[in-house]
Protein backbone atom coordinates (compact mmCIF):
# COMPACT_ATOMS: atom_id res chain seq x y z
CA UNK A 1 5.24 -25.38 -50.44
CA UNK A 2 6.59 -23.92 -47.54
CA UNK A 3 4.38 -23.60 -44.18
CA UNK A 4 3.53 -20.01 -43.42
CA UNK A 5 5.61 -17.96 -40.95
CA UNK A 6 3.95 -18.45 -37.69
CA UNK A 7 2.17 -15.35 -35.50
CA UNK A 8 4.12 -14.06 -33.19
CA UNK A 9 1.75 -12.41 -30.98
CA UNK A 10 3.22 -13.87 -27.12
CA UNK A 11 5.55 -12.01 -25.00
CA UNK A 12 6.89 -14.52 -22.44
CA UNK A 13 7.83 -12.49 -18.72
CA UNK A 14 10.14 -14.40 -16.16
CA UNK A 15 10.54 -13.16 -12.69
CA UNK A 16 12.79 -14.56 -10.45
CA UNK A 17 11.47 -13.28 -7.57
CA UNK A 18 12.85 -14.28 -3.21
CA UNK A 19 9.89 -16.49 -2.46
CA UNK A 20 9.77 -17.87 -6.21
CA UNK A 21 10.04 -17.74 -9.79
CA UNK A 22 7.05 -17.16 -11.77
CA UNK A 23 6.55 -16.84 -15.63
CA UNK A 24 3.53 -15.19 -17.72
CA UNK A 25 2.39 -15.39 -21.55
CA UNK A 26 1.28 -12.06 -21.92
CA UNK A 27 -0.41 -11.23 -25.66
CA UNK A 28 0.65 -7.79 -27.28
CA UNK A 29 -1.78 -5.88 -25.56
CA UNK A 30 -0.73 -6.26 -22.06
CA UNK A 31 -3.13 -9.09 -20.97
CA UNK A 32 -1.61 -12.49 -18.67
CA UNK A 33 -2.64 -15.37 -20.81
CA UNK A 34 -0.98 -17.96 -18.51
CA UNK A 35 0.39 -18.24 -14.84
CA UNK A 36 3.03 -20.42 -13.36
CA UNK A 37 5.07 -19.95 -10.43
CA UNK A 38 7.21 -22.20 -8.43
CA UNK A 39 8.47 -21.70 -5.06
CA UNK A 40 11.64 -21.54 -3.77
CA UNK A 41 13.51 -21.73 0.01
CA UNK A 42 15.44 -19.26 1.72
CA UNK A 43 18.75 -20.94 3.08
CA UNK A 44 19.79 -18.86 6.50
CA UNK A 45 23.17 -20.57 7.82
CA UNK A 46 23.29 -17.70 10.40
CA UNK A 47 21.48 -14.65 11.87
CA UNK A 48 21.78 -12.01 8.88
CA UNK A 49 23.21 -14.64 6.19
CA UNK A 50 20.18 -14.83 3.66
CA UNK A 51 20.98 -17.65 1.01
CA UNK A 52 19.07 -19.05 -2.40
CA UNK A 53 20.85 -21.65 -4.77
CA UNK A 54 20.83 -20.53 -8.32
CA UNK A 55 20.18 -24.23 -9.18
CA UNK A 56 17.02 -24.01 -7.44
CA UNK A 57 16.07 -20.62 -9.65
CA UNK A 58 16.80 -22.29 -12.89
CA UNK A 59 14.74 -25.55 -11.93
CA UNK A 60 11.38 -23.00 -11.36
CA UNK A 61 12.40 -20.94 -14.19
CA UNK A 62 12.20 -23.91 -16.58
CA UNK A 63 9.37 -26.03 -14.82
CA UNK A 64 7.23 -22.36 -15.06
CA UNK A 65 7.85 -21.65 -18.92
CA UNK A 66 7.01 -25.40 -19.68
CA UNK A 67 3.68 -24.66 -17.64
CA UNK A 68 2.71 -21.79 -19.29
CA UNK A 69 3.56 -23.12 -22.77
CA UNK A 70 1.28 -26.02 -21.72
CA UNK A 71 -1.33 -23.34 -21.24
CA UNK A 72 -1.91 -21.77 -24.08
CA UNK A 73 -2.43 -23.56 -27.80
CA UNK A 74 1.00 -23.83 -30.47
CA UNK A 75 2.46 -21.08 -27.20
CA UNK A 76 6.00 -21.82 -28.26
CA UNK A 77 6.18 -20.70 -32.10
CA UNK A 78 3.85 -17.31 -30.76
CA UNK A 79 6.55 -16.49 -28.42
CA UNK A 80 7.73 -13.10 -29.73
CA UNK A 81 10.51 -12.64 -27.48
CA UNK A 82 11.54 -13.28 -23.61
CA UNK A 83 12.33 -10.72 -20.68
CA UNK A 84 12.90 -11.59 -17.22
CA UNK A 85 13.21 -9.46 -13.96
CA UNK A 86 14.66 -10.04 -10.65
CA UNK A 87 15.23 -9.45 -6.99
CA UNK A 88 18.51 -7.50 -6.98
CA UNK A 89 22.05 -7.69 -5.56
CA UNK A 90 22.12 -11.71 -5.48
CA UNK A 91 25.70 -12.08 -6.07
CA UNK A 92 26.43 -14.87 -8.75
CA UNK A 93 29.72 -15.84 -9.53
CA UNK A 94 30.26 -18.49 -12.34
CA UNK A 95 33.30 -19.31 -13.65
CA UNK A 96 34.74 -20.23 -17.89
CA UNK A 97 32.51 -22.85 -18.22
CA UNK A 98 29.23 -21.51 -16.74
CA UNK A 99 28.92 -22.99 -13.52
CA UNK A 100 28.32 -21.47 -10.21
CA UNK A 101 31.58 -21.16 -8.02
CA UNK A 102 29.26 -21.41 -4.88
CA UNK A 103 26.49 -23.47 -4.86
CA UNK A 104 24.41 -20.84 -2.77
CA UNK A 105 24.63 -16.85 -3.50
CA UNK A 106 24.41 -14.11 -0.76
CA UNK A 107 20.82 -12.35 -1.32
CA UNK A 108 19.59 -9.08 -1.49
CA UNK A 109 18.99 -9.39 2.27
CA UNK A 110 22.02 -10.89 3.47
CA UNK A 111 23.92 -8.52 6.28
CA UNK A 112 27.61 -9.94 6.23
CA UNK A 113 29.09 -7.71 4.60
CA UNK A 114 28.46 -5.06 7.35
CA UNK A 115 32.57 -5.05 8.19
CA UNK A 116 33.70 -4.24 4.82
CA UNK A 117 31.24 -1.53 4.66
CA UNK A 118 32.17 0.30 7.87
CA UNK A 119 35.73 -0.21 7.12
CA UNK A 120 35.04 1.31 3.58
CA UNK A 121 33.42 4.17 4.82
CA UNK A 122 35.94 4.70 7.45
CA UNK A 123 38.56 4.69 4.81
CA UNK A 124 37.14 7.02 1.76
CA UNK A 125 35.79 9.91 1.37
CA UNK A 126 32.19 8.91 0.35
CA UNK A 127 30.72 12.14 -0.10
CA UNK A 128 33.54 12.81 -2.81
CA UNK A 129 32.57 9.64 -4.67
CA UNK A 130 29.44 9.93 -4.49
CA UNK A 131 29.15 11.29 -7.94
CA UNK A 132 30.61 8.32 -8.90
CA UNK A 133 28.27 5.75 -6.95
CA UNK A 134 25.23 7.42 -6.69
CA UNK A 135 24.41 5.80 -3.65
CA UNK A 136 26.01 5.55 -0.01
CA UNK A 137 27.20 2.29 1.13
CA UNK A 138 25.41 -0.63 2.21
CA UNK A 139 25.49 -4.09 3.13
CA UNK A 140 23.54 -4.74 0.09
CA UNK A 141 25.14 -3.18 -2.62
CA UNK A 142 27.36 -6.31 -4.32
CA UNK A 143 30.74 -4.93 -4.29
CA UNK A 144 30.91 -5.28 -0.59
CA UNK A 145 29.14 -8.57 -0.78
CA UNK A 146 32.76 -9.36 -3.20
CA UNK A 147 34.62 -7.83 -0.66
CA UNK A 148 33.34 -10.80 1.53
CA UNK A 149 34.00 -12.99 -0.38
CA UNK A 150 37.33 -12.43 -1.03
CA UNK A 151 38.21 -12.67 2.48
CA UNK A 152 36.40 -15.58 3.46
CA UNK A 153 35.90 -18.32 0.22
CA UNK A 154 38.40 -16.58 -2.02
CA UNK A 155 39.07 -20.10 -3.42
CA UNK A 156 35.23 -19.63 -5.13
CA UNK A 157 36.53 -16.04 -6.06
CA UNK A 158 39.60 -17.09 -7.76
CA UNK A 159 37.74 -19.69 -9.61
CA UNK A 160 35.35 -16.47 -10.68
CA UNK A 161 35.05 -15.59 -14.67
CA UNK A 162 31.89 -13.27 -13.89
CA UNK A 163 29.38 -11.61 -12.19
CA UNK A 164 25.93 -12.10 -12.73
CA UNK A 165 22.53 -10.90 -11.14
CA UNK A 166 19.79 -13.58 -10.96
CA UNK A 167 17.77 -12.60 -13.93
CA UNK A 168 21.22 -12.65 -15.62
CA UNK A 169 21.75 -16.28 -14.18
CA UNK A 170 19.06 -17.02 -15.95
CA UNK A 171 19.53 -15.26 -18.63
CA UNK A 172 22.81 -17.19 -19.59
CA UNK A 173 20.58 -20.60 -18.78
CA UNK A 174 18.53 -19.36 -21.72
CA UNK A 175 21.12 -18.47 -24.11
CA UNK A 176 24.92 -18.80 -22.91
CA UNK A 177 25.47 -14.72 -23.19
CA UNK A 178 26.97 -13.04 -19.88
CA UNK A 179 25.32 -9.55 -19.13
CA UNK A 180 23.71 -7.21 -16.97
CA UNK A 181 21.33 -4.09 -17.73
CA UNK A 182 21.94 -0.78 -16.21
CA UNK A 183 19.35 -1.04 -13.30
CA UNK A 184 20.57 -4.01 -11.52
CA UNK A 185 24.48 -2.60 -12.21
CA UNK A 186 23.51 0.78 -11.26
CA UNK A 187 23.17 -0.99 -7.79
CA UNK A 188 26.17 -2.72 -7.18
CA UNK A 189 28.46 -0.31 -5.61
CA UNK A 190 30.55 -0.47 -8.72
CA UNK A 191 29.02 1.52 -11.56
CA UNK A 192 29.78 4.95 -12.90
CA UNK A 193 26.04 7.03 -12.49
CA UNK A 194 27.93 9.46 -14.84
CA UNK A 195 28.96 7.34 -17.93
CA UNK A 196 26.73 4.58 -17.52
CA UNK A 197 29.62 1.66 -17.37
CA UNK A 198 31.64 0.21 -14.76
CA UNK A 199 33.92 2.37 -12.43
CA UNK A 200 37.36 0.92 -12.73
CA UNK A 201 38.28 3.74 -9.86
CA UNK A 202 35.28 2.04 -7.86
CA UNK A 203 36.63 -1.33 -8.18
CA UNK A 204 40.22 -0.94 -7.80
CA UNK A 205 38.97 1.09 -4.15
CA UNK A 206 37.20 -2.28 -3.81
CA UNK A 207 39.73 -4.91 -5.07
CA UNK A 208 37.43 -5.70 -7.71
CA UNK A 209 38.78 -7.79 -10.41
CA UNK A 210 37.08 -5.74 -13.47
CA UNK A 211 37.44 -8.94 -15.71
CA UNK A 212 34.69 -10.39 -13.42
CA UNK A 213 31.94 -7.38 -14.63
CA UNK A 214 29.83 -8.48 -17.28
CA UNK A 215 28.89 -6.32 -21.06
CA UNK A 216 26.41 -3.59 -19.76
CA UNK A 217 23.22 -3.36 -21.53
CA UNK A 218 19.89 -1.50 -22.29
CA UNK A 219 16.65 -3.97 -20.26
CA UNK A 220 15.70 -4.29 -24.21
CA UNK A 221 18.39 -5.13 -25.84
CA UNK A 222 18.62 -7.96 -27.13
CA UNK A 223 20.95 -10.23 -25.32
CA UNK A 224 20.42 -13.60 -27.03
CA UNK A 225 18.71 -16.65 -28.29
CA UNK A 226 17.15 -19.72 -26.77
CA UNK A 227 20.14 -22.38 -26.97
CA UNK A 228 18.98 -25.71 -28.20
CA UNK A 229 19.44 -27.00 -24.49
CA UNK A 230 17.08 -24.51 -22.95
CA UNK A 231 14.70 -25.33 -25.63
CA UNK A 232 14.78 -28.58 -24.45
CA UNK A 233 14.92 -27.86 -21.09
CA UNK A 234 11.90 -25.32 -21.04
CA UNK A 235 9.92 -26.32 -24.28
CA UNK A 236 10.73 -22.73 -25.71
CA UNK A 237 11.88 -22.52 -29.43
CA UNK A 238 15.84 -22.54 -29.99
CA UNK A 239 16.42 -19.03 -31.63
CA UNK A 240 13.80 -17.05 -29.37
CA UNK A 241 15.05 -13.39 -28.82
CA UNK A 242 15.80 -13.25 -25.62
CA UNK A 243 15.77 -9.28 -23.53
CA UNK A 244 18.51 -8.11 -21.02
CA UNK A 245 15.67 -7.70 -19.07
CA UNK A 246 16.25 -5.74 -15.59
CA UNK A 247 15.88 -5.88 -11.94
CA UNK A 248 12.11 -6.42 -10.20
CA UNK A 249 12.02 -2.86 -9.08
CA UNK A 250 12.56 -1.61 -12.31
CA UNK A 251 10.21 -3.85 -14.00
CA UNK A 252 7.93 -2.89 -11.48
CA UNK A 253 8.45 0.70 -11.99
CA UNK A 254 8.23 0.23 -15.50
CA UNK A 255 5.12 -2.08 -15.79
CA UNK A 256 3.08 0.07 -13.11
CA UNK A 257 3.62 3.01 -15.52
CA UNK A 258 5.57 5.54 -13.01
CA UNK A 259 7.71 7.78 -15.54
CA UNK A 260 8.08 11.43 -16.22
CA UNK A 261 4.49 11.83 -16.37
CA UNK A 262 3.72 9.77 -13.31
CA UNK A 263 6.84 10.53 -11.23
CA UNK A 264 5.76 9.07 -7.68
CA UNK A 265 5.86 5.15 -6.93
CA UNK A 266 4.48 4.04 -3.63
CA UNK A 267 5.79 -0.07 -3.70
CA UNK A 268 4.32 -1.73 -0.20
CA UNK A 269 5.34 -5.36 -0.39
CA UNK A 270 7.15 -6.30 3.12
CA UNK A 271 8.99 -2.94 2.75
CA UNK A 272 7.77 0.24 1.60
CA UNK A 273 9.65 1.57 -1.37
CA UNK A 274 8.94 5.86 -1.93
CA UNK A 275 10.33 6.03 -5.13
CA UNK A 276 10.53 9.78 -7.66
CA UNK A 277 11.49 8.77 -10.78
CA UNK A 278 13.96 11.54 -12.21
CA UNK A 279 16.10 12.82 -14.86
CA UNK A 280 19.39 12.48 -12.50
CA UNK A 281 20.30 11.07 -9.27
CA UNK A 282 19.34 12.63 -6.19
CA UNK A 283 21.86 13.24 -3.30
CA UNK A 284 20.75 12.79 0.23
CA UNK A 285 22.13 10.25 3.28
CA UNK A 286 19.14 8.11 3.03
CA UNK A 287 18.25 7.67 -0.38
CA UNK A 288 19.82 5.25 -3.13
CA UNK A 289 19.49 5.65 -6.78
CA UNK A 290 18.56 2.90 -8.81
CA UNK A 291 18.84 3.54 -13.15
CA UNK A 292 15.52 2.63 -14.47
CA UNK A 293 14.27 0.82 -17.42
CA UNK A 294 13.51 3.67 -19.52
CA UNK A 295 17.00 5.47 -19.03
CA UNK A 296 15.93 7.55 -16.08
CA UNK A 297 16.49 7.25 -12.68
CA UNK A 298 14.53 6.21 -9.67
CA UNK A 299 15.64 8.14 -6.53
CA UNK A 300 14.10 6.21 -3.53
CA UNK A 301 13.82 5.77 0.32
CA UNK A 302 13.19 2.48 1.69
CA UNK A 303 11.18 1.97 5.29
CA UNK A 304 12.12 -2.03 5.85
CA UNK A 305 8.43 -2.91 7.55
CA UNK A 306 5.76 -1.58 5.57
CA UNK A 307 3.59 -4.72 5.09
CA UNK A 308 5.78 -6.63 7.37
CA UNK A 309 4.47 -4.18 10.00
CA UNK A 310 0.75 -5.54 9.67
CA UNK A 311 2.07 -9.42 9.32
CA UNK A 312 3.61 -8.61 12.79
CA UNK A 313 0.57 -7.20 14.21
CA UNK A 314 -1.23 -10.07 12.56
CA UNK A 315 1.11 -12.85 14.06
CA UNK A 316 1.05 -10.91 17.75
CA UNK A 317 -2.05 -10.04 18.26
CA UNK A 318 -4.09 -13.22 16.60
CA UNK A 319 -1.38 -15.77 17.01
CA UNK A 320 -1.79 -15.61 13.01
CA UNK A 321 -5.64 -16.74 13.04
CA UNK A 322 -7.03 -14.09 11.67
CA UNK A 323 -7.10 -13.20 7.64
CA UNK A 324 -5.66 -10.01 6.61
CA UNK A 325 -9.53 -9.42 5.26
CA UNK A 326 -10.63 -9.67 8.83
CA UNK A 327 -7.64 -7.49 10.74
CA UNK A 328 -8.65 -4.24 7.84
CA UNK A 329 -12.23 -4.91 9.22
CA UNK A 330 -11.31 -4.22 12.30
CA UNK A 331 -9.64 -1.19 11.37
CA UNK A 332 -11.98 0.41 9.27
CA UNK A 333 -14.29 -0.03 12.17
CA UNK A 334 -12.32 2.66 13.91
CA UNK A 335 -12.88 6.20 13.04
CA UNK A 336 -10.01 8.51 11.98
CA UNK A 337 -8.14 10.37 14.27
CA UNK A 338 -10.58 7.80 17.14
CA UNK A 339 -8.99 8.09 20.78
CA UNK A 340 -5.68 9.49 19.08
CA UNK A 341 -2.25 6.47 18.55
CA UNK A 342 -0.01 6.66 16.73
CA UNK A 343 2.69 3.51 15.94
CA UNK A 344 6.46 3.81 15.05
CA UNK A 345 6.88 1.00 12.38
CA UNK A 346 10.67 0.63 12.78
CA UNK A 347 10.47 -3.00 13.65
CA UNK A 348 13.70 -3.65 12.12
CA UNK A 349 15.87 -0.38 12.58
CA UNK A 350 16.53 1.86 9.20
CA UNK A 351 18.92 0.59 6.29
CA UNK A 352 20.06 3.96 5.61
CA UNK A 353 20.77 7.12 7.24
CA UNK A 354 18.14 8.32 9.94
CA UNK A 355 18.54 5.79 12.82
CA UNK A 356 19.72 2.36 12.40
CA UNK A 357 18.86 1.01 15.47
CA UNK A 358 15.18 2.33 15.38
CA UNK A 359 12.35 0.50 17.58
CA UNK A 360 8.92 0.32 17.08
CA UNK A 361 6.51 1.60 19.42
CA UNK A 362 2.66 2.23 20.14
CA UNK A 363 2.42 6.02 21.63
CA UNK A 364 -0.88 6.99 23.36
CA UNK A 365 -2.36 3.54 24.35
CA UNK A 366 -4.97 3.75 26.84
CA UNK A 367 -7.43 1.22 28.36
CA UNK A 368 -10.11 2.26 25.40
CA UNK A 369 -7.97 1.25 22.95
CA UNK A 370 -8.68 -2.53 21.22
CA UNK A 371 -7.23 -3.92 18.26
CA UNK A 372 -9.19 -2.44 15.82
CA UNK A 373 -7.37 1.04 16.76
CA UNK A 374 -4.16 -0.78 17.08
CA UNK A 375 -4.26 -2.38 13.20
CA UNK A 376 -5.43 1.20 11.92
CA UNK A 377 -2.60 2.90 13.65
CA UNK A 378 0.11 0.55 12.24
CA UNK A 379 -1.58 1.29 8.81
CA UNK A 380 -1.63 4.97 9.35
CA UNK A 381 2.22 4.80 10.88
CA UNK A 382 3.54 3.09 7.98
CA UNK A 383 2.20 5.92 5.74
CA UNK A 384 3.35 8.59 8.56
CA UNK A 385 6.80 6.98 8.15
CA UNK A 386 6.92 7.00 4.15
CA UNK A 387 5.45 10.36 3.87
CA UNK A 388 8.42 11.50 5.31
CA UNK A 389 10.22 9.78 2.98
CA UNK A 390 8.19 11.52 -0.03
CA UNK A 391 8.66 14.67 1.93
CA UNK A 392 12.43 14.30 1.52
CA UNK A 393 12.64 13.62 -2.19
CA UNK A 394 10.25 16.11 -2.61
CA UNK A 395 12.81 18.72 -0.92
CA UNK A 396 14.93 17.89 -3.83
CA UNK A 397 12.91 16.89 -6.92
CA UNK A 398 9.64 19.01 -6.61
CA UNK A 399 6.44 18.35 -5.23
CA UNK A 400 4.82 15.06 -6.69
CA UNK A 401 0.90 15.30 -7.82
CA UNK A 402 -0.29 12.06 -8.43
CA UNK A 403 1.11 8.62 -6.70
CA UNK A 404 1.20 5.09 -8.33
CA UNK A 405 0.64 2.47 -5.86
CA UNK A 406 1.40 -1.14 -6.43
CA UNK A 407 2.20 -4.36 -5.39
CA UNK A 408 0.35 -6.09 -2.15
CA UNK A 409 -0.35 -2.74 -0.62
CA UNK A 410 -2.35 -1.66 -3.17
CA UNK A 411 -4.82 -4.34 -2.54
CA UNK A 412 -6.10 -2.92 0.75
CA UNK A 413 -8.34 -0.08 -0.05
CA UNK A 414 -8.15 1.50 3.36
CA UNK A 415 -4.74 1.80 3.43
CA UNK A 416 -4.66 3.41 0.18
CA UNK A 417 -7.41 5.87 1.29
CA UNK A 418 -5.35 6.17 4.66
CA UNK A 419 -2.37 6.73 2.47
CA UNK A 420 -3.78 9.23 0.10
CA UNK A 421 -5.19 11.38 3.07
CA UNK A 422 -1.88 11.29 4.78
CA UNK A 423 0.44 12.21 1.61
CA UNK A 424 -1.84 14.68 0.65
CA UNK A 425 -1.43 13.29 -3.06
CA UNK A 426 -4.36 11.30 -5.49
CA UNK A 427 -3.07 7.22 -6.03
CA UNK A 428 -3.37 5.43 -9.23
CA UNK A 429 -3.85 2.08 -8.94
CA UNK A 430 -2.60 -0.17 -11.99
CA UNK A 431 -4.94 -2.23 -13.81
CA UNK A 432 -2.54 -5.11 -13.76
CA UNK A 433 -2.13 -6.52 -10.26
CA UNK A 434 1.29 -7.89 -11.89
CA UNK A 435 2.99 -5.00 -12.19
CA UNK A 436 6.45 -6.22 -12.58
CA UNK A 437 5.13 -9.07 -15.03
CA UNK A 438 3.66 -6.17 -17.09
CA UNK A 439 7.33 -4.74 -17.08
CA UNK A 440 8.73 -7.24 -18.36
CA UNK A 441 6.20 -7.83 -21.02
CA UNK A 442 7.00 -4.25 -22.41
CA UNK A 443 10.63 -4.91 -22.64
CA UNK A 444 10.11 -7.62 -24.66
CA UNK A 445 7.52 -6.31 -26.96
CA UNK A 446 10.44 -3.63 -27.14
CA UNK A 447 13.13 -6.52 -27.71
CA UNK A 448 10.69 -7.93 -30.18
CA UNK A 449 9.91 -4.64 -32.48
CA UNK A 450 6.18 -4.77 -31.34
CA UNK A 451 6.63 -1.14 -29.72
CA UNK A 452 8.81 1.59 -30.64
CA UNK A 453 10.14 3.18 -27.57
CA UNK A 454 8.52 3.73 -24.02
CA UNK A 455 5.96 5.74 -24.98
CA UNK A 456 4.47 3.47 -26.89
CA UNK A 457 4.58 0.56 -24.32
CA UNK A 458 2.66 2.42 -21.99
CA UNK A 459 0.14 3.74 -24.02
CA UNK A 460 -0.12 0.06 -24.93
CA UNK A 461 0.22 -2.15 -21.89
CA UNK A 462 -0.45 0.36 -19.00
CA UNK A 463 -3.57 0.74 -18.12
CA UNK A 464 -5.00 2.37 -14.38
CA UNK A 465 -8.00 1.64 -12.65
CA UNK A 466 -9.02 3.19 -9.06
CA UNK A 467 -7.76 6.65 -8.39
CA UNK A 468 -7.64 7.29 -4.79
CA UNK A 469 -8.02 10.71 -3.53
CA UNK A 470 -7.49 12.32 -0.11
CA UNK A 471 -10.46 12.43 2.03
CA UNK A 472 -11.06 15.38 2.98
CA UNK A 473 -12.54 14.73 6.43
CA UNK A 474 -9.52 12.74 7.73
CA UNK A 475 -6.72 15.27 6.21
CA UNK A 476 -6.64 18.12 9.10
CA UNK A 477 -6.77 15.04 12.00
CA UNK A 478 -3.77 13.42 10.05
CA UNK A 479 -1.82 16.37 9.27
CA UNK A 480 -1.65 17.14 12.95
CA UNK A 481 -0.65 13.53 14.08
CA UNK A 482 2.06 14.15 11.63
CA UNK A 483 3.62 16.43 13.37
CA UNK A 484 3.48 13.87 16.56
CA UNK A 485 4.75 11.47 14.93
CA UNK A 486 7.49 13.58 13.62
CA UNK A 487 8.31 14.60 16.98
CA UNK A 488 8.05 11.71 18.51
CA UNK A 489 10.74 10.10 16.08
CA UNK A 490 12.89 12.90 16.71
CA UNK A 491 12.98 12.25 20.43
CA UNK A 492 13.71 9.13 20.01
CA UNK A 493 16.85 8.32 18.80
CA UNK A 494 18.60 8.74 22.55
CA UNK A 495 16.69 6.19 24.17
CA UNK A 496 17.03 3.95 21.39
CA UNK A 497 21.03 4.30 22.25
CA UNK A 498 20.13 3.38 25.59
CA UNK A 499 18.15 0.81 25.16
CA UNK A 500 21.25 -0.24 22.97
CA UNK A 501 23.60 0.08 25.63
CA UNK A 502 21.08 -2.51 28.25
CA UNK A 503 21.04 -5.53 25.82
CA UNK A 504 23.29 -8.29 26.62
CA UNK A 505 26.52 -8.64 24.32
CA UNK A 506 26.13 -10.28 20.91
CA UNK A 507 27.23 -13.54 21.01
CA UNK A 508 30.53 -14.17 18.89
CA UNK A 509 29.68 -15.84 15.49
């Protein structure tokens, strides 16, 4: 008599995140079972190299699954299917046999290539390719990161068979299949936004071996199946459907339920992402288009210190002794629009367009002012900055209702009050804290047949709980520091330049 077929009813989310990997058992209707997540080092060699080991990613990738396995009764045989996310642009090169040609990978943060892309830029017309790229060019973006490396460890270029993200890293780990999904190539520098495949124009202007680009897929396709090794390596079952999967953002974007319905994404991790998700790219100097998880596109403007901004003020104003719970007390102890300040949070310039070499700033401090009214103006500057971010994609895509906050800036309910009075829009908060875990979870159940299409997985697995809106007592005070903090950025950029042209010269690397 043969045993009965057993339930699948697990979807098993892996997200290979900067500061770790972490994995989730998530059941069919969008609630985390089990939680594992292992931690991972940054390697920094130099100022602006930003390093990880893919070794290190697969070790927490398979130590997490085996914990969450361990978590929840007969886990393995339930597993429906497996999607992973992950922090974009970290440049993977492996060669025939599967191994990594460098033992560590230039990250998402990693400023090296900065030559190659000034010396690109210099040399192309970039506004005549954008319809091609989608995006202006940036240290980030992985084809300049190749360009790099071809000029300074060509010998682990040569050895090269393919490119890989580091979901897709892991990906191969799990089942031995080479791929990428559309979101993480969408931002390499080197895909067509047009046809949806690699640019063979794009990578002959780069030098770009096209051999090294991987099969292009849908996040829920199905790439593959758990190898017998991985089973054995993460306790999963050999033959487990395995997703594409796509990058973080996505998943995020995806999992947090921001779509054609709910078009605006506010993401405040250590950056602020302003995000519009759209049926097309949008063209402007300082915003990048990302493909998204459901076939659209996510047009958005980055602002490098959102939550970084408060860890700063945190670290330099309590020498780090105080709790994030204790520095929003101290803020919401301040009244809106209280002895008038207003903070620039450029603490580390601009990545695109606007003013690279931005500075922060307090403007307005006076001898009344304590830290309470300093924390609440770094709050209210970050959402000063991003609103002019939103007010720029909304120049091009149409004015956005309703705003879905997520991620660790969501947690702080006077910033999203501050943030809602500010944009003038309501915030949904998700539910799920776990956005991007949530993400992931629906392109499996996708992967897996337990959903239909994207409709269905949000109706399913995406659920909201506060709604934020504006106060209205705070919005006439705020729109008018607005406009001071509009035009204090735009007198700014000369004495930035100066301040430029005092500092000592950079010492040679």
């Amino acid at each position: 008599m043969t045993a009965p077929a057993p339930v699948q009813d697990l979807l098993l989310a892996v997200d290979v995140g900067t500061g770790s990997v972490r994995a989730a058992l998530v059941d069919l209707h969008g609630r985390i079972l089990a939680f594992r997540a292992r931690e991972h080092d940054q390697i920094v060699p130099a100022f602006g190299w930003a390093e990880q080991r893919p070794a290190d990613w697969w070790d927490g990738a398979a130590s997490s699954i085996r914990g969450v396995l361990e978590d929840v009764p007969d886990a393995a045989r339930r597993v429906l299917a497996v999607a992973a996310c992950g922090q974009m642009h970290g440049t993977v090169l492996i060669d025939a046999d599967g191994l990594p040609t460098l033992d560590s990978v230039q990250l998402w943060n990693d400023k090296r290539p900065a030559a190659e892309v000034a010396a690109f830029a210099a040399a192309h017309d970039i506004a005549a390719l954008w319809p091609l790229t989608a995006n202006p060019p940036a240290v980030s973006w992985p084809g300049f990161k190749l360009q790099w490396i071809a000029r300074h460890q060509p010998e682990a270029l040569a050895r090269a068979a393919t490119l890989l993200m580091p979901k897709d890293y892991i990906n191969f780990r799990l089942t031995g299949v080479r791929g990428m999904d559309e979101s993480d190539a969408s931002c390499t520098y080197l895909f067509d936004a047009q046809t949806h495949r690699w640019s063979a124009e794009l990578a002959a202007r780069l030098g770009i071996d096209t051999a090294l680009l991987p099969p292009v897929h849908a996040a829920h396709d199905i790439l593959g199946t758990v190898t017998p090794a991985a089973a054995a390596a993460t306790g999963l079952r050999a033959g487990t459907p395995v997703a594409t999967g796509t990058a973080d953002f996505a998943a995020t974007l995806l999992g947090s339920g921001v779509s054609a319905t709910y078009r605006g994404s506010d993401i405040t991790g250590t950056s602020t992402l302003v995000t519009a998700h759209c049926s097309a790219p949008v063209r402007d100097t300082i915003v990048s288009n990302m493909r998204t998880a459901d076939s659209g596109w996510g047009a958005f403007t980055v602002l490098d210190a959102g939550g970084d901004s408060m860890r700063w003020a945190r670290r330099v104003l309590h020498r780090n002794e105080a709790t994030y719970d204790d520095i929003v007390a101290l803020a919401e102890a301040v009244p809106a629009n209280a002895d008038p300040l207003i903070f620039l949070p450029f603490l580390n310039g601009e990545r695109l367009g606007g003013a690279k070499n931005a500075r922060a700033q307090f403007f307005g401090l006076t001898s009344r002012h304590e830290a309470g009214h300093l924390h609440r103006a770094v709050m209210e500057g970050v959402a000063f900055a991003a609103k002019r971010n939103l007010a720029l994609l909304e120049a091009q895509t149409g004015r956005i209702d309703c705003i879905v906050a997520s991620a660790g800036g969501a947690k702080t309910p006077l910033w999203l009050d501050i943030k809602a009075s500010i944009y003038g829009r309501t915030l949904l908060v998700p539910a799920e804290a776990e956005a991007g875990v949530t993400g992931c979870a629906m392109i499996a159940a996708r992967a897996g047949g337990a959903v239909a299409d994207w409709e269905a997985a949000r109706a399913r697995f995406v659920r909201f709980g506060a709604e934020i809106a504006p106060n209205p007592a705070w919005q006439d005070s705020y729109a008018r520091l607005a406009e001071v903090f509009d035009a204090l950025y735009a007198a700014c950029p000369a004495l930035w330049d100066r301040l430029d042209a005092l500092a000592p010269p950079a010492a040679a690397d």
